[in-house]
Protein backbone atom coordinates (compact mmCIF):
# COMPACT_ATOMS: atom_id res chain seq x y z
CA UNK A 1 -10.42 -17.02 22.56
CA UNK A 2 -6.70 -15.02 22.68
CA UNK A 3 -6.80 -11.31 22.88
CA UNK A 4 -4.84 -10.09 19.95
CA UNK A 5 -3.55 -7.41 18.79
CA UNK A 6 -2.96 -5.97 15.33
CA UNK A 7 0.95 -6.08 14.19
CA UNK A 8 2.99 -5.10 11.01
CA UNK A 9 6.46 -6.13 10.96
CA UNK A 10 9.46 -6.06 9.08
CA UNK A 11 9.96 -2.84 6.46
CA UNK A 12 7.33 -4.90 3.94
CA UNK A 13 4.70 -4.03 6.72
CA UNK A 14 3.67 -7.52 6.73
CA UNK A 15 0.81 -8.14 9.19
CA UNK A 16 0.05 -10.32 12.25
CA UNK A 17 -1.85 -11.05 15.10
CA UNK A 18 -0.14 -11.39 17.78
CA UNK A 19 -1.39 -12.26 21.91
CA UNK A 20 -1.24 -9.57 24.62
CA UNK A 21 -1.03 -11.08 27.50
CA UNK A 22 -0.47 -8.82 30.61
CA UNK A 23 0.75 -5.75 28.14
CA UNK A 24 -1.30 -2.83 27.98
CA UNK A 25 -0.96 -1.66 23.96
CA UNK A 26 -2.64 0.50 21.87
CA UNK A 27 -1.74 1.21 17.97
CA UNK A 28 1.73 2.88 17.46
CA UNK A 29 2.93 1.24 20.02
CA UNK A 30 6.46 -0.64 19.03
CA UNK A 31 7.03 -3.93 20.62
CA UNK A 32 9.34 -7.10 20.59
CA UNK A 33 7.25 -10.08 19.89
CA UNK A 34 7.21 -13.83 18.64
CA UNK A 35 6.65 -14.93 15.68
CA UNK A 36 6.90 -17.91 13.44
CA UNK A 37 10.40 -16.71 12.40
CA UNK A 38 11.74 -16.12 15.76
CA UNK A 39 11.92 -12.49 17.46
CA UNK A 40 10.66 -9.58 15.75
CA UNK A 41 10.23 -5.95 16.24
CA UNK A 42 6.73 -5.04 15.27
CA UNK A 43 4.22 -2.00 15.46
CA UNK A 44 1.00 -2.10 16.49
CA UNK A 45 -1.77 -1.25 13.59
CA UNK A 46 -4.50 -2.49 15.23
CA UNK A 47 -6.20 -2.59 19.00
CA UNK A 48 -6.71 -5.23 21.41
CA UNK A 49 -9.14 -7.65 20.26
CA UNK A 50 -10.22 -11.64 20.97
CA UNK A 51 -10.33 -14.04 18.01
CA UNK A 52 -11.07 -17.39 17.23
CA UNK A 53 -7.85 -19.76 16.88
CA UNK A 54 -7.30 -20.81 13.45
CA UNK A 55 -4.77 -21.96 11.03
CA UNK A 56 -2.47 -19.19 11.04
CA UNK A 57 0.60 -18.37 13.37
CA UNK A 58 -0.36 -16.31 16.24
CA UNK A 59 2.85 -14.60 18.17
CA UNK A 60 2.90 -13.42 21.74
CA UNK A 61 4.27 -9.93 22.29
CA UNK A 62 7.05 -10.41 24.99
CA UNK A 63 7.31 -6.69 25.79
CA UNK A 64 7.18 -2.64 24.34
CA UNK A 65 10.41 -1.65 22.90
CA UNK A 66 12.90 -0.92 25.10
CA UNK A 67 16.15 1.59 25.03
CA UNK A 68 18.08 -1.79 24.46
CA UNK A 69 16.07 -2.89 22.44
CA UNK A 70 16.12 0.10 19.97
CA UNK A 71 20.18 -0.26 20.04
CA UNK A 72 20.34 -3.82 18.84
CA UNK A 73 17.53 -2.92 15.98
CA UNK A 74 19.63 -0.19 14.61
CA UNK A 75 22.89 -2.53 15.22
CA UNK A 76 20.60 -5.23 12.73
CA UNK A 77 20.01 -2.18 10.35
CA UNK A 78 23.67 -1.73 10.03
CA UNK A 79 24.58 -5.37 9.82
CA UNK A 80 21.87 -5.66 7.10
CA UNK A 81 23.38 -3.01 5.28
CA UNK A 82 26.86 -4.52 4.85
CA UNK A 83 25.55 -7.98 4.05
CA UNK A 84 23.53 -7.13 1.55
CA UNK A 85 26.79 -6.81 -1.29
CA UNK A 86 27.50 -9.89 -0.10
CA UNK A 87 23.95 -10.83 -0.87
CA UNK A 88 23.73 -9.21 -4.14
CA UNK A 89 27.24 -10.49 -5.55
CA UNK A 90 26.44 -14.64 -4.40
CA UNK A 91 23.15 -13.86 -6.43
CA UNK A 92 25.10 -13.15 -9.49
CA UNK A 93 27.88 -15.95 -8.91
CA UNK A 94 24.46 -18.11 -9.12
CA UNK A 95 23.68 -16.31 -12.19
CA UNK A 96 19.81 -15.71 -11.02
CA UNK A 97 17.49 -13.61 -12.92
CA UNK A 98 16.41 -11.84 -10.14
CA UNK A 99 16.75 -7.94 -8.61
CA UNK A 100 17.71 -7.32 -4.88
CA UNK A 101 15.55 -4.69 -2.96
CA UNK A 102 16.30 -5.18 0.08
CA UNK A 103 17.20 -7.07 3.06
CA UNK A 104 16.32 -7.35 7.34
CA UNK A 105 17.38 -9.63 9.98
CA UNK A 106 14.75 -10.65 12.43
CA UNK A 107 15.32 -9.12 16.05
CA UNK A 108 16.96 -11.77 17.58
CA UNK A 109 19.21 -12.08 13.66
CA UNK A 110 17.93 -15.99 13.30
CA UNK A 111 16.87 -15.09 10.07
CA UNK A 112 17.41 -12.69 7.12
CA UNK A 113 14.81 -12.02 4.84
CA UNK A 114 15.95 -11.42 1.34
CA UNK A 115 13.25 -9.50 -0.53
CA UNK A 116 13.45 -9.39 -4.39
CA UNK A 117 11.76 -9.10 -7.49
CA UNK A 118 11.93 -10.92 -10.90
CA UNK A 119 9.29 -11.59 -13.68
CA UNK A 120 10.36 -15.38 -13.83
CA UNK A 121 10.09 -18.55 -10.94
CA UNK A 122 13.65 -18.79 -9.18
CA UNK A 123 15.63 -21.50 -8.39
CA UNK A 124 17.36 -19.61 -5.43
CA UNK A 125 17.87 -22.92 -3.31
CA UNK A 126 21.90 -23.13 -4.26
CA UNK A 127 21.54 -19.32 -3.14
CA UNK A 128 20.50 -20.50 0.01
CA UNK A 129 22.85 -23.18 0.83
CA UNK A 130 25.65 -20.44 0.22
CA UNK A 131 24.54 -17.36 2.03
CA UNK A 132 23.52 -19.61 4.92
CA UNK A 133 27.44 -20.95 5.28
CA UNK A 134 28.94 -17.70 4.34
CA UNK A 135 26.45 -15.14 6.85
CA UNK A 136 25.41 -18.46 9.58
CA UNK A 137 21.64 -17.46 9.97
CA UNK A 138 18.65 -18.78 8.16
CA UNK A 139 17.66 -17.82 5.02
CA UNK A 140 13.93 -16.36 3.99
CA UNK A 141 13.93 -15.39 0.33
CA UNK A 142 10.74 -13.27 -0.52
CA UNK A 143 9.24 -12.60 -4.14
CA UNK A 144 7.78 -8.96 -3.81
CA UNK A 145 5.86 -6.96 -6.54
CA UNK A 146 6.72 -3.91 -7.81
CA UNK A 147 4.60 -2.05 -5.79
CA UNK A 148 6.05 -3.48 -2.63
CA UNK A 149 9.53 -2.84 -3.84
CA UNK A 150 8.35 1.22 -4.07
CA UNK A 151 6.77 0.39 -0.29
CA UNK A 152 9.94 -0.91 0.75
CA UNK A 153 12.16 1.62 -1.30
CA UNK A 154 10.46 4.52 -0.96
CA UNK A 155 10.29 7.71 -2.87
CA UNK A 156 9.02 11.48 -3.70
CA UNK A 157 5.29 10.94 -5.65
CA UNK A 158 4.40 13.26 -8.46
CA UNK A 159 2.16 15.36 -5.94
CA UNK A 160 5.25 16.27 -4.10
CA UNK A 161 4.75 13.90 -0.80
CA UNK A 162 6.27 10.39 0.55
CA UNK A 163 4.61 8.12 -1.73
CA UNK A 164 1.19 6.94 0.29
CA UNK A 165 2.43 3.27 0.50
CA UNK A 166 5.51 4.27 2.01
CA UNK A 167 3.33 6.50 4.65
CA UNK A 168 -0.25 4.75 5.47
CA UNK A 169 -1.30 2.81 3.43
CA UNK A 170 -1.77 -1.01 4.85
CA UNK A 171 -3.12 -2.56 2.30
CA UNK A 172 -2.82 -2.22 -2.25
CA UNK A 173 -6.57 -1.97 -3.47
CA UNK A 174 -6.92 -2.64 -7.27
CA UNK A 175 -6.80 0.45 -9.48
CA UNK A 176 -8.65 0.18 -12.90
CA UNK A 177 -7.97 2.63 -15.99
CA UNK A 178 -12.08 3.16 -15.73
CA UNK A 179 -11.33 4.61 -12.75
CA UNK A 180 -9.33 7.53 -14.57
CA UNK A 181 -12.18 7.93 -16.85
CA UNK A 182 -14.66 8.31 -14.50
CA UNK A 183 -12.79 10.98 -13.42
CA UNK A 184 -12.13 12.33 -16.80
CA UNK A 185 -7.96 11.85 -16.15
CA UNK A 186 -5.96 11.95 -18.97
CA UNK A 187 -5.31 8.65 -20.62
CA UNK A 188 -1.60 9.02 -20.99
CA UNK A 189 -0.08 6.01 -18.72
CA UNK A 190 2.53 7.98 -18.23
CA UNK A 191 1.13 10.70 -16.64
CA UNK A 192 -1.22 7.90 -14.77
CA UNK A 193 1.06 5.80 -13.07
CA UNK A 194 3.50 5.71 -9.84
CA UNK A 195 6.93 5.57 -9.12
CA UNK A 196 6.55 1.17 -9.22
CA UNK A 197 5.28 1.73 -13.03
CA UNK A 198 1.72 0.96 -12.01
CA UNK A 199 -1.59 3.34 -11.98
CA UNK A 200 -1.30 5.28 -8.62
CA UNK A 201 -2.96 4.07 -5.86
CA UNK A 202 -4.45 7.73 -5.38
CA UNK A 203 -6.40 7.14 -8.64
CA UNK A 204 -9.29 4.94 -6.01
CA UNK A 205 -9.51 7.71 -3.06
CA UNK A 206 -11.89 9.51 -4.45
CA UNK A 207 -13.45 7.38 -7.54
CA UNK A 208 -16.57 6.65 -5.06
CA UNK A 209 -17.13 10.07 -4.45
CA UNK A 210 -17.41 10.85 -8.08
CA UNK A 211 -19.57 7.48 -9.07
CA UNK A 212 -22.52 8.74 -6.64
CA UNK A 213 -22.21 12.63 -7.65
CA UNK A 214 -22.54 10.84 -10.98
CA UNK A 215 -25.24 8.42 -10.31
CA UNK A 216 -28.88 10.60 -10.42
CA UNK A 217 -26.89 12.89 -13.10
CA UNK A 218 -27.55 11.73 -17.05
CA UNK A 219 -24.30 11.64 -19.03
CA UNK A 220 -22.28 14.30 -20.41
CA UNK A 221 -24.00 15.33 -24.23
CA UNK A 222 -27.38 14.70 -22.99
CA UNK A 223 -30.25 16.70 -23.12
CA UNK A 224 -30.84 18.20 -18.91
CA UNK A 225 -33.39 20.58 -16.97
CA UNK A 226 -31.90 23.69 -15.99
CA UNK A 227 -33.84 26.52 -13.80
CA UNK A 228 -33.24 28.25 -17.50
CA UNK A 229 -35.10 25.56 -19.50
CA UNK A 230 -33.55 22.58 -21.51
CA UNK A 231 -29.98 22.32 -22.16
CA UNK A 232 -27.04 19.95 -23.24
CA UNK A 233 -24.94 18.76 -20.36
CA UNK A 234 -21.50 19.96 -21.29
CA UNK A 235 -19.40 19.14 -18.16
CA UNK A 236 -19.65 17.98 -14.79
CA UNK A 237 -17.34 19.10 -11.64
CA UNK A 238 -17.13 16.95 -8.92
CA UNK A 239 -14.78 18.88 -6.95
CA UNK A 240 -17.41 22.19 -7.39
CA UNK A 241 -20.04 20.38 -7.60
CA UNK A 242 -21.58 21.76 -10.50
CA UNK A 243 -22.61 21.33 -13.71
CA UNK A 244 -22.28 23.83 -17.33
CA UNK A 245 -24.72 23.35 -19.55
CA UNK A 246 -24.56 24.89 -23.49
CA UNK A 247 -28.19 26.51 -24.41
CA UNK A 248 -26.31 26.57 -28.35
CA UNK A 249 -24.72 29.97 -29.67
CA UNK A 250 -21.88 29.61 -27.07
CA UNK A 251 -24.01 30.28 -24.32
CA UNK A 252 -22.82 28.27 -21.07
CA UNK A 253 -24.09 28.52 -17.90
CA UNK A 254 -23.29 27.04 -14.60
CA UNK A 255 -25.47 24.97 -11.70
CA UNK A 256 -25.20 23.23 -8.66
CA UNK A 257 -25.53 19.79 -9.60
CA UNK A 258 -28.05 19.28 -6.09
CA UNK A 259 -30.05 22.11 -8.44
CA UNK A 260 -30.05 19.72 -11.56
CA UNK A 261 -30.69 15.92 -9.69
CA UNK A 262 -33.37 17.89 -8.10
CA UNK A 263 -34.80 19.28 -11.12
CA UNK A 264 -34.27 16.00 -13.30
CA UNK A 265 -35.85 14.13 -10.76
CA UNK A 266 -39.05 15.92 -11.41
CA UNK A 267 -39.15 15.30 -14.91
């Protein structure tokens, strides 16, 4: 079995596994490896590890990134950046319903990937034929979501930080609107969703916590046990931890919801 490591490449953060060999690597670490498109400047997510073989591409990391190295990769970042009007204007010579996010040349610049996004199937192979005469590489166009066009983008989230995908986040979990109401959000979408037009990925962090404070507790309008006697659950607080209850004639009190599992349990 290879010893692999973890690797995310490209600005997508697109993951592989590529062998160590001889290299001594440990996460964060930026290297120059192979892949199935050629050369590649990666980083490594994930530690040393042995696998079993299968179906999919595993690279070889050639070497850790080297002061050369980091020249030529922002000389590709530069290069990328004037291409890409040339890019964007063949795209609408070929009249394609399609938007441009971005675009990256491998390390060794055998291939530029073309990232994009469009609600319909394109027929970019025309597209193709012309950027590969006009730029002389190889062409990789990739269909991205919305959510990887705010990854690849970036941006300022309503909370005031780098949006998370942009940051640390490896991987989009599915967000439900049930989550929101477990967490007694406001329903306004607007309010509820990111910079890509989707619910915010922060919506799932802590929707576990709240489903097991939740779990032993009966639901909000229910009669409860309270050190005071019974009571109508009016509100729970996860973040406190604690519970008000209304004993009628506007009289609320407050608990630690450990205090009212406890007691409930009993009865």
């Amino acid at each position: 079995m290879p010893s692999v490591a973890g690797v995310m490449l490209r600005r997508i953060k697109d993951k592989t596994y590529a062998e160590v060999s001889h290299h001594d690597i440990r996460p964060g670490d930026e290297v120059i490896l192979e892949t199935e498109h050629g050369v590649e400047f990666g980083v490594v997510f994930e530690k040393e590890k042995e696998i079993q073989k299968g179906k999919e591409h595993i690279g070889k990391i050639i070497r850790k990134v080297t002061e050369e190295d980091r020249k030529k990769i922002n000389e590709n970042a530069q290069k990328a950046e004037k291409v890409f009007p040339t890019v964007l204007e063949k795209a609408k010579n070929h009249e394609l319903d399609m938007k441009l996010t971005y675009v990256q040349y491998t390390f060794d610049r055998s291939k530029l990937f073309v990232y994009y996004t469009s609600e319909t199937r394109v027929d970019f192979r025309e597209l193709i034929k012309d950027l590969g005469h006009v730029l002389k590489t190889r062409i990789q166009m990739v269909q991205i979501g919305v959510r990887d066009e705010s990854k690849i983008v970036g941006g300022i989230g309503t909370c005031g930080q780098v949006l998370c995908c942009q940051s640390f986040l490896k991987d989009f979990n599915s967000v439900t609107i049930d989550m929101a109401k477990e967490q007694e959000l406001s329903l306004n979408t607007t309010k509820l969703s990111g910079l890509c037009g989707r619910l915010m990925c922060c919506i799932a962090y802590e929707n576990d916590t709240y489903k097991n404070i939740k779990k032993e507790l009966p639901r909000v309008g229910e009669t409860i046990s309270t050190p005071n006697g019974k009571a109508r659950l009016a509100a729970i607080d996860c973040i406190k931890e604690i519970i008000t209850a209304d004993f009628g004639n506007k009289d609320f009190k407050t608990f630690p919801i450990s205090q009212i599992k406890e007691l409930n349990k009993r009865n």
